[in-house]
PDBML (XML) file of the C-alpha atoms, coordinates in Angstrom:
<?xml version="1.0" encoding="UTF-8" ?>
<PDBx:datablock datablockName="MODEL"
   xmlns:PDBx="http://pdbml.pdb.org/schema/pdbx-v50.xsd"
   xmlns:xsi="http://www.w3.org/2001/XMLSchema-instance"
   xsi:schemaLocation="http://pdbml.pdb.org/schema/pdbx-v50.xsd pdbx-v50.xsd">
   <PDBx:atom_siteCategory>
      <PDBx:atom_site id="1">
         <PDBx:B_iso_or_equiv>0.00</PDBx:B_iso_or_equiv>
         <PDBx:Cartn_x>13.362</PDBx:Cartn_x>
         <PDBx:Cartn_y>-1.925</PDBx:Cartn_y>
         <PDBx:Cartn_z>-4.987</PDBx:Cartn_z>
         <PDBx:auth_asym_id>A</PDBx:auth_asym_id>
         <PDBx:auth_atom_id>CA</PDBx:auth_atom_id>
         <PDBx:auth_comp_id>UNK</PDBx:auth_comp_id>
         <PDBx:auth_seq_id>1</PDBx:auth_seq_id>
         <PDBx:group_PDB>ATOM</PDBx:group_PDB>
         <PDBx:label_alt_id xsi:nil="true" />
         <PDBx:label_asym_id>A</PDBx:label_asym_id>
         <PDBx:label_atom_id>CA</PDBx:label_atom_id>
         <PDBx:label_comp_id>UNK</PDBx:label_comp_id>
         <PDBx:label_entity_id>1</PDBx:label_entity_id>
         <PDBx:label_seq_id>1</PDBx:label_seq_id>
         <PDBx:occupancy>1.00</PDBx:occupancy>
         <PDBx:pdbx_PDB_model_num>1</PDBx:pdbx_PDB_model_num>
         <PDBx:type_symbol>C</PDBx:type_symbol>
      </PDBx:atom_site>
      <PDBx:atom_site id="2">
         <PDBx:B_iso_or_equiv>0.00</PDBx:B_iso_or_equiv>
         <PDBx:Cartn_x>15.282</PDBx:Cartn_x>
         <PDBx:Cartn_y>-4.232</PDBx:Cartn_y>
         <PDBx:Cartn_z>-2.568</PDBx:Cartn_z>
         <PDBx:auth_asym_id>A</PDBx:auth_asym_id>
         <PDBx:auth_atom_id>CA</PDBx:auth_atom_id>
         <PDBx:auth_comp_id>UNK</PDBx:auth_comp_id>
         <PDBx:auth_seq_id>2</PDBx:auth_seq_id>
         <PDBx:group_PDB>ATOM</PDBx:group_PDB>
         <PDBx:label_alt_id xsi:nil="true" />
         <PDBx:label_asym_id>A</PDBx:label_asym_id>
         <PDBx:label_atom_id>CA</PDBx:label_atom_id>
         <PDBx:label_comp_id>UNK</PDBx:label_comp_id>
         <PDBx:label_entity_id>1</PDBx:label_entity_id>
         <PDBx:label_seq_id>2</PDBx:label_seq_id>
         <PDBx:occupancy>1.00</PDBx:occupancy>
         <PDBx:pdbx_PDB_model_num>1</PDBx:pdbx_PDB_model_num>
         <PDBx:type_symbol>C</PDBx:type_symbol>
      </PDBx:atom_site>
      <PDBx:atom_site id="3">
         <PDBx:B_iso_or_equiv>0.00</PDBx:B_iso_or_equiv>
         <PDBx:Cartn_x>12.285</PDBx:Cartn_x>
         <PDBx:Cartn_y>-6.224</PDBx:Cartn_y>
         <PDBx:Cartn_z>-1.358</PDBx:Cartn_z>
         <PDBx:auth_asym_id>A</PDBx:auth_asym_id>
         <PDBx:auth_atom_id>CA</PDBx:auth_atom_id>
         <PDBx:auth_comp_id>UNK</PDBx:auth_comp_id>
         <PDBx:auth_seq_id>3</PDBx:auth_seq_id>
         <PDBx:group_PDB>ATOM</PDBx:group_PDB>
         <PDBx:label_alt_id xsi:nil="true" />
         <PDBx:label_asym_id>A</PDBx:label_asym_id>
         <PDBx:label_atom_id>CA</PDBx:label_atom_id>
         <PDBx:label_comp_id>UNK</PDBx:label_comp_id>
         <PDBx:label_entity_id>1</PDBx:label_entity_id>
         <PDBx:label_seq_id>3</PDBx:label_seq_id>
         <PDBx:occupancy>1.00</PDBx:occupancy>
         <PDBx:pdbx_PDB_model_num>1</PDBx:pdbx_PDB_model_num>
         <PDBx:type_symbol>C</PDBx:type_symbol>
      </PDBx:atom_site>
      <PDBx:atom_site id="4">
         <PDBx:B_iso_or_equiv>0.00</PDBx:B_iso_or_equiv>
         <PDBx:Cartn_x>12.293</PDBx:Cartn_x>
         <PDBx:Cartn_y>-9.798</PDBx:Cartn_y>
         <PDBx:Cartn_z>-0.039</PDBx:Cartn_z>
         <PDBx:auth_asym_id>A</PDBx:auth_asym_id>
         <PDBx:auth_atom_id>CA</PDBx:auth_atom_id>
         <PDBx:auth_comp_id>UNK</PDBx:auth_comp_id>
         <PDBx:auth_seq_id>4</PDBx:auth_seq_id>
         <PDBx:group_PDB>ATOM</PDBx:group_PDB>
         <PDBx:label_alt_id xsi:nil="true" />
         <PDBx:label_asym_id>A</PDBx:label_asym_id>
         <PDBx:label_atom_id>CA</PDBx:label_atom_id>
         <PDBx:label_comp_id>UNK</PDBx:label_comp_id>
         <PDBx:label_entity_id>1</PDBx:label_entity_id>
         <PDBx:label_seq_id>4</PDBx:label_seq_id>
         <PDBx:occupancy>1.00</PDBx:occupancy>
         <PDBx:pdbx_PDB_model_num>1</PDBx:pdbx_PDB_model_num>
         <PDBx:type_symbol>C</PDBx:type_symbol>
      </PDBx:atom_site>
      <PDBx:atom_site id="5">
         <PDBx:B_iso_or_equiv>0.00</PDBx:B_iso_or_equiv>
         <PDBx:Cartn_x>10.070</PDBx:Cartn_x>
         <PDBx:Cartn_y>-11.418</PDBx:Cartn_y>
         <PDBx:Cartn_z>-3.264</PDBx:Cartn_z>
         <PDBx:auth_asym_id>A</PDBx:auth_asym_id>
         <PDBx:auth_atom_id>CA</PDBx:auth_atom_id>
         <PDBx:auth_comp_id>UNK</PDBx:auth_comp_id>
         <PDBx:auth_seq_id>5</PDBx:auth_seq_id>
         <PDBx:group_PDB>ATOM</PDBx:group_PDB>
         <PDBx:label_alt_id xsi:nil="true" />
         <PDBx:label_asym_id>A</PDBx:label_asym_id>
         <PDBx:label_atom_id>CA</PDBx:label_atom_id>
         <PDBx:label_comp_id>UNK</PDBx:label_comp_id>
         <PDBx:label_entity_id>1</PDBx:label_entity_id>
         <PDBx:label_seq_id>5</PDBx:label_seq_id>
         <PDBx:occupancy>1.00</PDBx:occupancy>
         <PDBx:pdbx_PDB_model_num>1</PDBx:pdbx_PDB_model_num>
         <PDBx:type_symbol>C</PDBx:type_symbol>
      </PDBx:atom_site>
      <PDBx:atom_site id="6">
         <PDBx:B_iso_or_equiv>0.00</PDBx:B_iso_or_equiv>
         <PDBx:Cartn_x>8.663</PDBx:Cartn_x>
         <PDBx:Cartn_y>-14.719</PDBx:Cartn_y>
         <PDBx:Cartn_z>-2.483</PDBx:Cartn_z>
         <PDBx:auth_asym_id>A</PDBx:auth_asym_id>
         <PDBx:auth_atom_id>CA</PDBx:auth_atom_id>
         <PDBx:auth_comp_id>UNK</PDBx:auth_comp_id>
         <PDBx:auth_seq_id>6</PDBx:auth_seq_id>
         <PDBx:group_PDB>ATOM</PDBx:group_PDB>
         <PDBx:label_alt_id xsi:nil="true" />
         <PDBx:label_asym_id>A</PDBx:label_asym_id>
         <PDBx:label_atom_id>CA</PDBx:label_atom_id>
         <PDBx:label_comp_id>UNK</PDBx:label_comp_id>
         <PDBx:label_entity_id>1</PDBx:label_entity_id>
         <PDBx:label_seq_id>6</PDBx:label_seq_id>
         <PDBx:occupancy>1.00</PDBx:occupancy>
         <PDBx:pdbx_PDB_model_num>1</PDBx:pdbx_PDB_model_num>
         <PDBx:type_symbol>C</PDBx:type_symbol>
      </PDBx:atom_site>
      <PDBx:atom_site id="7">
         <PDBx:B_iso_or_equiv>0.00</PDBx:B_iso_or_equiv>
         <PDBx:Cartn_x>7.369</PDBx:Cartn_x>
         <PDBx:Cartn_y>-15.900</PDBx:Cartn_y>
         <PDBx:Cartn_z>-6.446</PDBx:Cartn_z>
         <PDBx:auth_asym_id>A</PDBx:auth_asym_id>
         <PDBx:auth_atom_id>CA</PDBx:auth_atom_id>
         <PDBx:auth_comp_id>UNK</PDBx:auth_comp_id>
         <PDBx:auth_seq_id>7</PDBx:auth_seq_id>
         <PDBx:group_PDB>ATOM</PDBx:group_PDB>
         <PDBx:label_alt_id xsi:nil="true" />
         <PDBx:label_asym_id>A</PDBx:label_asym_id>
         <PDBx:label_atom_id>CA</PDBx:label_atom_id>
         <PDBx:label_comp_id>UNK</PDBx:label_comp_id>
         <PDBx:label_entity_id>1</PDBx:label_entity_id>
         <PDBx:label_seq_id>7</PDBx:label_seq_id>
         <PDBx:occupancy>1.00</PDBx:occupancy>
         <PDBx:pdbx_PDB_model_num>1</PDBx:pdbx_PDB_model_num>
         <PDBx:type_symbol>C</PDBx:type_symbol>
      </PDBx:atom_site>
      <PDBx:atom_site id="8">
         <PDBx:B_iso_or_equiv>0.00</PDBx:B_iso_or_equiv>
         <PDBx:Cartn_x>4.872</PDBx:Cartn_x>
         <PDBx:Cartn_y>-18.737</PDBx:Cartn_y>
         <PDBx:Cartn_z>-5.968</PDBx:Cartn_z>
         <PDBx:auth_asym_id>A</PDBx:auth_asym_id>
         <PDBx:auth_atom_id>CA</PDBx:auth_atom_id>
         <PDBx:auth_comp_id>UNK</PDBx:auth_comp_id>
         <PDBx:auth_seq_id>8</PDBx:auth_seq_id>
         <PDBx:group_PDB>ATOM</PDBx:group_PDB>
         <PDBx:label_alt_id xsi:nil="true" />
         <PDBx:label_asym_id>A</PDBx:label_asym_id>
         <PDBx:label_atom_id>CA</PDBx:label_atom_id>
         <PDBx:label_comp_id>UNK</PDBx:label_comp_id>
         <PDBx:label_entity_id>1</PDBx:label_entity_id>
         <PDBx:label_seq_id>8</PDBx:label_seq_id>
         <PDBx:occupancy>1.00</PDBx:occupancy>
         <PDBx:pdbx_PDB_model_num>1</PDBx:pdbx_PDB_model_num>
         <PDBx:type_symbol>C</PDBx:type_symbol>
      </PDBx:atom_site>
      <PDBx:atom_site id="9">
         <PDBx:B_iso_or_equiv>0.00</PDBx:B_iso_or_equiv>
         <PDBx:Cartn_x>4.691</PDBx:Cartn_x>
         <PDBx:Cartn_y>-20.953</PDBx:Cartn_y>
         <PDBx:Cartn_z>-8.922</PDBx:Cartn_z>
         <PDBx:auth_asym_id>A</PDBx:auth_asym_id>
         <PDBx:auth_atom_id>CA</PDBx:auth_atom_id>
         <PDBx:auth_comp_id>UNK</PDBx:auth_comp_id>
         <PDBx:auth_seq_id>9</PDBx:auth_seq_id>
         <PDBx:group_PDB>ATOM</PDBx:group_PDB>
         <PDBx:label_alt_id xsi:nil="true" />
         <PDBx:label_asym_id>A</PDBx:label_asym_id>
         <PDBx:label_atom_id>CA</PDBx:label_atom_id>
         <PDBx:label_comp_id>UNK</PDBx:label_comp_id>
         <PDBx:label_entity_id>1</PDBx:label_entity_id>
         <PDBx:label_seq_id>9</PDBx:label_seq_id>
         <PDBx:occupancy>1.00</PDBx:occupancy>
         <PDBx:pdbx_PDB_model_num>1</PDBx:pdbx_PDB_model_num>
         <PDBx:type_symbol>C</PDBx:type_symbol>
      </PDBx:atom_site>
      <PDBx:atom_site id="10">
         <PDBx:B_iso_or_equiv>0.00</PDBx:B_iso_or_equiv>
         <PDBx:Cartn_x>7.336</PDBx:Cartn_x>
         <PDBx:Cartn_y>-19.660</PDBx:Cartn_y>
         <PDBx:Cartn_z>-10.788</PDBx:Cartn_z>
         <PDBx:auth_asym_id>A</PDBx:auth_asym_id>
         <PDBx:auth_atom_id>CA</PDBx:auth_atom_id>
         <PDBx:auth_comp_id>UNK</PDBx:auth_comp_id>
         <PDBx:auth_seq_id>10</PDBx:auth_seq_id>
         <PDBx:group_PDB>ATOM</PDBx:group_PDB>
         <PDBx:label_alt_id xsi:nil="true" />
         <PDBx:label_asym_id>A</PDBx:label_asym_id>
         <PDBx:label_atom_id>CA</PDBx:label_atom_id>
         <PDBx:label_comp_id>UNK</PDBx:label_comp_id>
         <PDBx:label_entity_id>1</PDBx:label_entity_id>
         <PDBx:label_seq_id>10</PDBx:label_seq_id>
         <PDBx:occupancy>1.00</PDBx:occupancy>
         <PDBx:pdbx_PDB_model_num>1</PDBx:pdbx_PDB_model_num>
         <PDBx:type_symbol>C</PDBx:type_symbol>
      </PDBx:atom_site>
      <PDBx:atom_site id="11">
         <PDBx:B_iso_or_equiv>0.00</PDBx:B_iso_or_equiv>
         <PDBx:Cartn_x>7.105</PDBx:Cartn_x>
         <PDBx:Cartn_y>-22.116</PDBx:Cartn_y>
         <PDBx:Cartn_z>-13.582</PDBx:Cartn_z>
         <PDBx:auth_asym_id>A</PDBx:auth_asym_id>
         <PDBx:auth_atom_id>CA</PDBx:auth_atom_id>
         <PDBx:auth_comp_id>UNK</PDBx:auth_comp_id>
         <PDBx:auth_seq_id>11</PDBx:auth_seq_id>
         <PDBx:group_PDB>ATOM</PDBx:group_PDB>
         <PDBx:label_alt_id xsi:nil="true" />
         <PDBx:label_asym_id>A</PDBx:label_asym_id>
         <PDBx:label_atom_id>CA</PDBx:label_atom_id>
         <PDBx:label_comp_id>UNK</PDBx:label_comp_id>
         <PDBx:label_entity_id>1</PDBx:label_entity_id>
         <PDBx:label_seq_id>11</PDBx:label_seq_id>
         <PDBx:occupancy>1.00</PDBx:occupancy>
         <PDBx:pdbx_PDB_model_num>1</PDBx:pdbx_PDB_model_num>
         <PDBx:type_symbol>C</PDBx:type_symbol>
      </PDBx:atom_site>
      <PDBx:atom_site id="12">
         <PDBx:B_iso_or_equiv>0.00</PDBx:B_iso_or_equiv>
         <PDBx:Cartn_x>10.143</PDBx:Cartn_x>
         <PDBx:Cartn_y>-21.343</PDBx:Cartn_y>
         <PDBx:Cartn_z>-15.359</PDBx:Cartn_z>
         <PDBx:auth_asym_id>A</PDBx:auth_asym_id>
         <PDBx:auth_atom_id>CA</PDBx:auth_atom_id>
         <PDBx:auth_comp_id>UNK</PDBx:auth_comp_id>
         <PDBx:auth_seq_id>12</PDBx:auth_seq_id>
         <PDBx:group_PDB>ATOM</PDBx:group_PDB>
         <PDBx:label_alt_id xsi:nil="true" />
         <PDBx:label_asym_id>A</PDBx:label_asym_id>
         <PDBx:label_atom_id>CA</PDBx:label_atom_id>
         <PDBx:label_comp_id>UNK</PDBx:label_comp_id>
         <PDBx:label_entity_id>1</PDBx:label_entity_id>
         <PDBx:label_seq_id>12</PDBx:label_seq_id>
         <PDBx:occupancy>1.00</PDBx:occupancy>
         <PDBx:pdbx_PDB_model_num>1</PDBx:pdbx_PDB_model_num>
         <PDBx:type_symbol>C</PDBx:type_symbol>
      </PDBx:atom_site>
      <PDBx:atom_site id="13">
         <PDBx:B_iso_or_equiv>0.00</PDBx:B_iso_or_equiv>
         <PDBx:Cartn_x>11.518</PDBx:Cartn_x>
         <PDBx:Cartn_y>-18.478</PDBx:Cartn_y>
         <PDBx:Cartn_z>-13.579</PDBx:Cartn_z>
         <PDBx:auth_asym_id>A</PDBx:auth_asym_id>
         <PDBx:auth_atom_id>CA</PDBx:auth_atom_id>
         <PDBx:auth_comp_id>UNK</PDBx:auth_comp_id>
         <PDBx:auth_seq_id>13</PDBx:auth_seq_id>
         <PDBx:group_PDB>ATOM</PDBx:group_PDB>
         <PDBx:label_alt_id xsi:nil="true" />
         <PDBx:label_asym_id>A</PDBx:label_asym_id>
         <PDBx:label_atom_id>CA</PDBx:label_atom_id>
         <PDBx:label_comp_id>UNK</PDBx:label_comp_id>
         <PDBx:label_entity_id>1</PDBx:label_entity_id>
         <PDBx:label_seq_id>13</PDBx:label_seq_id>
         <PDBx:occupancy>1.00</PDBx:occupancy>
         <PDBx:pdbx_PDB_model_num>1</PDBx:pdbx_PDB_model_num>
         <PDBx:type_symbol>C</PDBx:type_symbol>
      </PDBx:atom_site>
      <PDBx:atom_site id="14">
         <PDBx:B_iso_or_equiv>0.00</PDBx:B_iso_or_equiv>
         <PDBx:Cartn_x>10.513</PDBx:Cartn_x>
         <PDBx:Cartn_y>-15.376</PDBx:Cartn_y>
         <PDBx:Cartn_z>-15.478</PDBx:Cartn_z>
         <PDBx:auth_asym_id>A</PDBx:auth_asym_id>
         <PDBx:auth_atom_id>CA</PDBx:auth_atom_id>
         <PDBx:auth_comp_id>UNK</PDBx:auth_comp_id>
         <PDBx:auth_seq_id>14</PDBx:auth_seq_id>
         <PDBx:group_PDB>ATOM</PDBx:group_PDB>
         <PDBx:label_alt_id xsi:nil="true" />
         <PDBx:label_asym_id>A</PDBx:label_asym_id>
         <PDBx:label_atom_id>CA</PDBx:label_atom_id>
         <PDBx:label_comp_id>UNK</PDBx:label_comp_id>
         <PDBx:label_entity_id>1</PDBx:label_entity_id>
         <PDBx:label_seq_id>14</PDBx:label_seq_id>
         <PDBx:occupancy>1.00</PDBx:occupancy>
         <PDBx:pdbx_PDB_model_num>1</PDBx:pdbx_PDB_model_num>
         <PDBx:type_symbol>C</PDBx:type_symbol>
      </PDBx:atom_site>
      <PDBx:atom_site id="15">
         <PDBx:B_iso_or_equiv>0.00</PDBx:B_iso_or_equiv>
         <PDBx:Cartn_x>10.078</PDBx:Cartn_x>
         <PDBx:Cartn_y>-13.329</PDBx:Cartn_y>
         <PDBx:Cartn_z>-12.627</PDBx:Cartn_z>
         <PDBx:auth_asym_id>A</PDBx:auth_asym_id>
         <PDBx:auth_atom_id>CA</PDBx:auth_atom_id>
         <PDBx:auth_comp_id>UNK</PDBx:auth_comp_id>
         <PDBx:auth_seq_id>15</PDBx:auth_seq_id>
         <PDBx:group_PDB>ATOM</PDBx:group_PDB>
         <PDBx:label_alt_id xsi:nil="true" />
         <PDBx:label_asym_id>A</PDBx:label_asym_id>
         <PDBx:label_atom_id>CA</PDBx:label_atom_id>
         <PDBx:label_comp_id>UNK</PDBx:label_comp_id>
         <PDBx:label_entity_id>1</PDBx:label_entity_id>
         <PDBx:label_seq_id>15</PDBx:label_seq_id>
         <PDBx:occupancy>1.00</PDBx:occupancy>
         <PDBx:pdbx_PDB_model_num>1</PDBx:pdbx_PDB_model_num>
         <PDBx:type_symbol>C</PDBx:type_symbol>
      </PDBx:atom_site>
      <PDBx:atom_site id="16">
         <PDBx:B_iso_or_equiv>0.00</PDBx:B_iso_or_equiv>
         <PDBx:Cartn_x>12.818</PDBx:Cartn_x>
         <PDBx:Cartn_y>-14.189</PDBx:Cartn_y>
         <PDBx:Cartn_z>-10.249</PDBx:Cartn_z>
         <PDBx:auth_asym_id>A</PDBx:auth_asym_id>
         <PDBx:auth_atom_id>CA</PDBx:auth_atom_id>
         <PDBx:auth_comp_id>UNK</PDBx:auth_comp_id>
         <PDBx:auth_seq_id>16</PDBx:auth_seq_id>
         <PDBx:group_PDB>ATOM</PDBx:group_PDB>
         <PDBx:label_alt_id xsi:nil="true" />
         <PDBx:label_asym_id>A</PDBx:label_asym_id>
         <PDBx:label_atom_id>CA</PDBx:label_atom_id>
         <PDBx:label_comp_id>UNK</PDBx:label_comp_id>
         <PDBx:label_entity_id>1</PDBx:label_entity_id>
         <PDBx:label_seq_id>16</PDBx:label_seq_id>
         <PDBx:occupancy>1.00</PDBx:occupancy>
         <PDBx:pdbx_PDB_model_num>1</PDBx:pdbx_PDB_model_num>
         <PDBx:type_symbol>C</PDBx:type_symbol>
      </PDBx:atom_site>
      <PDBx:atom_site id="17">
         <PDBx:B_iso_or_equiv>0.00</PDBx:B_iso_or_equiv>
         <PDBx:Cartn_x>15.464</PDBx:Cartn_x>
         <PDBx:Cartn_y>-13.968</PDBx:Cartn_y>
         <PDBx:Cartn_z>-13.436</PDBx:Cartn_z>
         <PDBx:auth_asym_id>A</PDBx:auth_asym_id>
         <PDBx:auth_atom_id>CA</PDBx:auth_atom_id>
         <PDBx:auth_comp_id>UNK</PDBx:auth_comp_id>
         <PDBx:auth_seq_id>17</PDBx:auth_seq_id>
         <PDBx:group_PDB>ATOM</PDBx:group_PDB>
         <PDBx:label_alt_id xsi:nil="true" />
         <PDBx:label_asym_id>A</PDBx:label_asym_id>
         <PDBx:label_atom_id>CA</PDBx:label_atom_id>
         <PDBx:label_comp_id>UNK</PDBx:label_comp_id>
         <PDBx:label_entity_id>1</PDBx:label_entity_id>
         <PDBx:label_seq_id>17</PDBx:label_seq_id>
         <PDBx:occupancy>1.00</PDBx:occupancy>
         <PDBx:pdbx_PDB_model_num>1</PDBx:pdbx_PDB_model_num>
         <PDBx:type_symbol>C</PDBx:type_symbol>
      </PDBx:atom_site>
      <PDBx:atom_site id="18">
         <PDBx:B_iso_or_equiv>0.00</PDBx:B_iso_or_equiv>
         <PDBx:Cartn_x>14.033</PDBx:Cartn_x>
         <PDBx:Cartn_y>-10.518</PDBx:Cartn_y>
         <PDBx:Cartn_z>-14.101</PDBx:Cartn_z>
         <PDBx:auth_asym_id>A</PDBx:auth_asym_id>
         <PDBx:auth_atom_id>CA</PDBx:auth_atom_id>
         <PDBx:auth_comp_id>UNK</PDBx:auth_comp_id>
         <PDBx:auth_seq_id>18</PDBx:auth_seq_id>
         <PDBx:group_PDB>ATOM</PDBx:group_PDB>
         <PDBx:label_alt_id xsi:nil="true" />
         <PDBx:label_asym_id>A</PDBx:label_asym_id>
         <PDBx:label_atom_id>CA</PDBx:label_atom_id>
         <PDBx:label_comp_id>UNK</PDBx:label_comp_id>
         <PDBx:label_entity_id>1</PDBx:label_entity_id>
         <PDBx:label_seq_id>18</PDBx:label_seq_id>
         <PDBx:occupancy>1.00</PDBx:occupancy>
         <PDBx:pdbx_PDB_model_num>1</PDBx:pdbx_PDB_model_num>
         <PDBx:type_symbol>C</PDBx:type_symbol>
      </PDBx:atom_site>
      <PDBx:atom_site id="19">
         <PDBx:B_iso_or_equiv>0.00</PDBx:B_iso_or_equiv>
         <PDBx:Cartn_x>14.526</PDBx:Cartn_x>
         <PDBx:Cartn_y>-8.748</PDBx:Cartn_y>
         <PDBx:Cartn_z>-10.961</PDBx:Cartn_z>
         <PDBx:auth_asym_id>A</PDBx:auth_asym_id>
         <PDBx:auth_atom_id>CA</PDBx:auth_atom_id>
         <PDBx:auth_comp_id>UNK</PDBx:auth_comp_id>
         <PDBx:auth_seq_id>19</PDBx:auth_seq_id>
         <PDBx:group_PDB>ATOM</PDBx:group_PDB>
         <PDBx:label_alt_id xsi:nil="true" />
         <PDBx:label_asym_id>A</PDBx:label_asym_id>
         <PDBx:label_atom_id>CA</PDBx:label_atom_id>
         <PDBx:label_comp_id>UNK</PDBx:label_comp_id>
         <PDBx:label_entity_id>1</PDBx:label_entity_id>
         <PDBx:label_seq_id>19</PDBx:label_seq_id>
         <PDBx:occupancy>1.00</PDBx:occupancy>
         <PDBx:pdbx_PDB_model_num>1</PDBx:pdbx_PDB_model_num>
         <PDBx:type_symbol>C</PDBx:type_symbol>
      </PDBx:atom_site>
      <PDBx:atom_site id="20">
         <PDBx:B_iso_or_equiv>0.00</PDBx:B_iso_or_equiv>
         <PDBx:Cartn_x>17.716</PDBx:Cartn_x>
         <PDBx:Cartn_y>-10.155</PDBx:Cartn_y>
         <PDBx:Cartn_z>-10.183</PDBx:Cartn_z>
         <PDBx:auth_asym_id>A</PDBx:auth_asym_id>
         <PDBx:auth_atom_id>CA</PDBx:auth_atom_id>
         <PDBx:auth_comp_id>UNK</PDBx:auth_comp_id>
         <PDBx:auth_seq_id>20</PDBx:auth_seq_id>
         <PDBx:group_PDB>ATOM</PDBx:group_PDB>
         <PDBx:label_alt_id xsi:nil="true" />
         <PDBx:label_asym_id>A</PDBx:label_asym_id>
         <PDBx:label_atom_id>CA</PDBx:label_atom_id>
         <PDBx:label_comp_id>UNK</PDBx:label_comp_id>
         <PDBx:label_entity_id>1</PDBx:label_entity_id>
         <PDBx:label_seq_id>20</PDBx:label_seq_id>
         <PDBx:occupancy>1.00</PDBx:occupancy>
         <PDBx:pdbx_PDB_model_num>1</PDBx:pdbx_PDB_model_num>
         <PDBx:type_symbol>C</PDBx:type_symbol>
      </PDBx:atom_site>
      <PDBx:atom_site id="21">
         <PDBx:B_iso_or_equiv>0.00</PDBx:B_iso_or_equiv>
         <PDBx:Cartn_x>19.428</PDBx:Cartn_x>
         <PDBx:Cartn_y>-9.185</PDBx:Cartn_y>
         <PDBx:Cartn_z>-13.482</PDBx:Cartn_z>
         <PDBx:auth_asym_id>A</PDBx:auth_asym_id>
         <PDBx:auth_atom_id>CA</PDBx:auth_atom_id>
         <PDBx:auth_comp_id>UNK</PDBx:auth_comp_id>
         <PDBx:auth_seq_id>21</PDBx:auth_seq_id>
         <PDBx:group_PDB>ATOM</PDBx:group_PDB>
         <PDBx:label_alt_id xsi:nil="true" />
         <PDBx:label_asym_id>A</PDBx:label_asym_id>
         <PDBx:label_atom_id>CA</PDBx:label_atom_id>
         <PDBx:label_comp_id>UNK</PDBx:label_comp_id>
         <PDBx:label_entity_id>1</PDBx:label_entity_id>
         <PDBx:label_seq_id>21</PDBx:label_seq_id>
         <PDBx:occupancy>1.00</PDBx:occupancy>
         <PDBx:pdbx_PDB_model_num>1</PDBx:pdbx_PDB_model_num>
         <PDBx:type_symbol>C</PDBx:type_symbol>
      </PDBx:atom_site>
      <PDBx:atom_site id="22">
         <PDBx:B_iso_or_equiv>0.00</PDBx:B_iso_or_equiv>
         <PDBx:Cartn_x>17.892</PDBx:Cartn_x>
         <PDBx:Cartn_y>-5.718</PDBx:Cartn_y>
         <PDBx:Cartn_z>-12.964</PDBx:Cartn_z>
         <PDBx:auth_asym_id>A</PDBx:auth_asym_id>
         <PDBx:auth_atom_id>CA</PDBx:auth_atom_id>
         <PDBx:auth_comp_id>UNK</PDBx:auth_comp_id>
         <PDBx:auth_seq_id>22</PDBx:auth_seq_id>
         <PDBx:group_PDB>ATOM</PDBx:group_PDB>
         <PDBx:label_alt_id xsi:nil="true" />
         <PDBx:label_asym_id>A</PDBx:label_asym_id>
         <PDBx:label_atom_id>CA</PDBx:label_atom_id>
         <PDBx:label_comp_id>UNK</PDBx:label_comp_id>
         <PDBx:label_entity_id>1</PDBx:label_entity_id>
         <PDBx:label_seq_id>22</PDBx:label_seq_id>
         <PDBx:occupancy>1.00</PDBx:occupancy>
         <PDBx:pdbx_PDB_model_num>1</PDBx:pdbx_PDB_model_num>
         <PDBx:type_symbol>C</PDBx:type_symbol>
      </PDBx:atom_site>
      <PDBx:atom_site id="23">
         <PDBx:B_iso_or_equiv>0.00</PDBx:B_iso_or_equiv>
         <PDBx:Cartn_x>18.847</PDBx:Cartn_x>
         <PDBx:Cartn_y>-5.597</PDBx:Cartn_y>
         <PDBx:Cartn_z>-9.186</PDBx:Cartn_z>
         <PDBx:auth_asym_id>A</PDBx:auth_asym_id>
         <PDBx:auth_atom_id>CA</PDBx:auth_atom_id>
         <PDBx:auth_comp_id>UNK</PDBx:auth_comp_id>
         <PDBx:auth_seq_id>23</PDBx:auth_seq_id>
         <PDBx:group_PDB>ATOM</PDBx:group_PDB>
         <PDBx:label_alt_id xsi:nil="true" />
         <PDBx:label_asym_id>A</PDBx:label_asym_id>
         <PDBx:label_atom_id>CA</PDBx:label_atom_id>
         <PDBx:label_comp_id>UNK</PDBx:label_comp_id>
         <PDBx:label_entity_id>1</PDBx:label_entity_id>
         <PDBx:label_seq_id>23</PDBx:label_seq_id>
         <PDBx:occupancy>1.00</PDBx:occupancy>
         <PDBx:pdbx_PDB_model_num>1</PDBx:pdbx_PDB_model_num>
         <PDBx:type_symbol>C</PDBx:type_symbol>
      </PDBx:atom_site>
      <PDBx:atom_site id="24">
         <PDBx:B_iso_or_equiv>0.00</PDBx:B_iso_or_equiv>
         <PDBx:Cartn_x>15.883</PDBx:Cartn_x>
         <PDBx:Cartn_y>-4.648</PDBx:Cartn_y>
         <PDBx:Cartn_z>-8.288</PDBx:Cartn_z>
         <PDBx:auth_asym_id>A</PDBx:auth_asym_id>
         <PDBx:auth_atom_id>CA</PDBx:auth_atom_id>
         <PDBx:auth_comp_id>UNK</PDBx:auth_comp_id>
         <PDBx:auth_seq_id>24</PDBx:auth_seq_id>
         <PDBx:group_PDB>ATOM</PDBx:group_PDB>
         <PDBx:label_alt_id xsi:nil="true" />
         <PDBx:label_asym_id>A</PDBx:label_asym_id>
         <PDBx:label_atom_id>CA</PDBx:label_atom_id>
         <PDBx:label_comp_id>UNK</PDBx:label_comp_id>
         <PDBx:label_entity_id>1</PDBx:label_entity_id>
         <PDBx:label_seq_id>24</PDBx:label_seq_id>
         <PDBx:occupancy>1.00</PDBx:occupancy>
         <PDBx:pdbx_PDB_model_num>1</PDBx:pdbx_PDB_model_num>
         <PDBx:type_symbol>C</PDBx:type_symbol>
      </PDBx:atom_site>
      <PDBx:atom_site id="25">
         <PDBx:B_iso_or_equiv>0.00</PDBx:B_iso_or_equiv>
         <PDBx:Cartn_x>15.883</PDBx:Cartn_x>
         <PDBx:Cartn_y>-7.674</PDBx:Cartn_y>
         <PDBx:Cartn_z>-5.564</PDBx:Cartn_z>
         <PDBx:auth_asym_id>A</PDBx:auth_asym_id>
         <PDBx:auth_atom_id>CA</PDBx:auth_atom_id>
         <PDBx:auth_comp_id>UNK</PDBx:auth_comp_id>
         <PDBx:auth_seq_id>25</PDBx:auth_seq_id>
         <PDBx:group_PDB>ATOM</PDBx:group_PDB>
         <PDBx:label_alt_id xsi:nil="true" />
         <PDBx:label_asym_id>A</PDBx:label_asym_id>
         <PDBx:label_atom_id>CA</PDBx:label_atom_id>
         <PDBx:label_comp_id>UNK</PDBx:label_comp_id>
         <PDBx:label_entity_id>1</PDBx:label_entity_id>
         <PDBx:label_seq_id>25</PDBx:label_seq_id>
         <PDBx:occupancy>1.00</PDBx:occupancy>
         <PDBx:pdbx_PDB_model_num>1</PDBx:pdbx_PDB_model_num>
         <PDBx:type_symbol>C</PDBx:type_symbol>
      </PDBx:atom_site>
   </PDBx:atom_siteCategory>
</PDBx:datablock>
């Protein structure tokens, strides 16, 4: 939780959608 995430190649945004609608960054 609450970590700085830097997602390299994030294609179409899987990962960055994820933790942000679960707040977990």
């Amino acid at each position: 939780m609450n970590k700085k995430v830097i997602d390299i190649g994030t294609d179409h945004g899987l990962v960055p959608l994820y933790l942000a609608k679960n707040n977990i960054s």
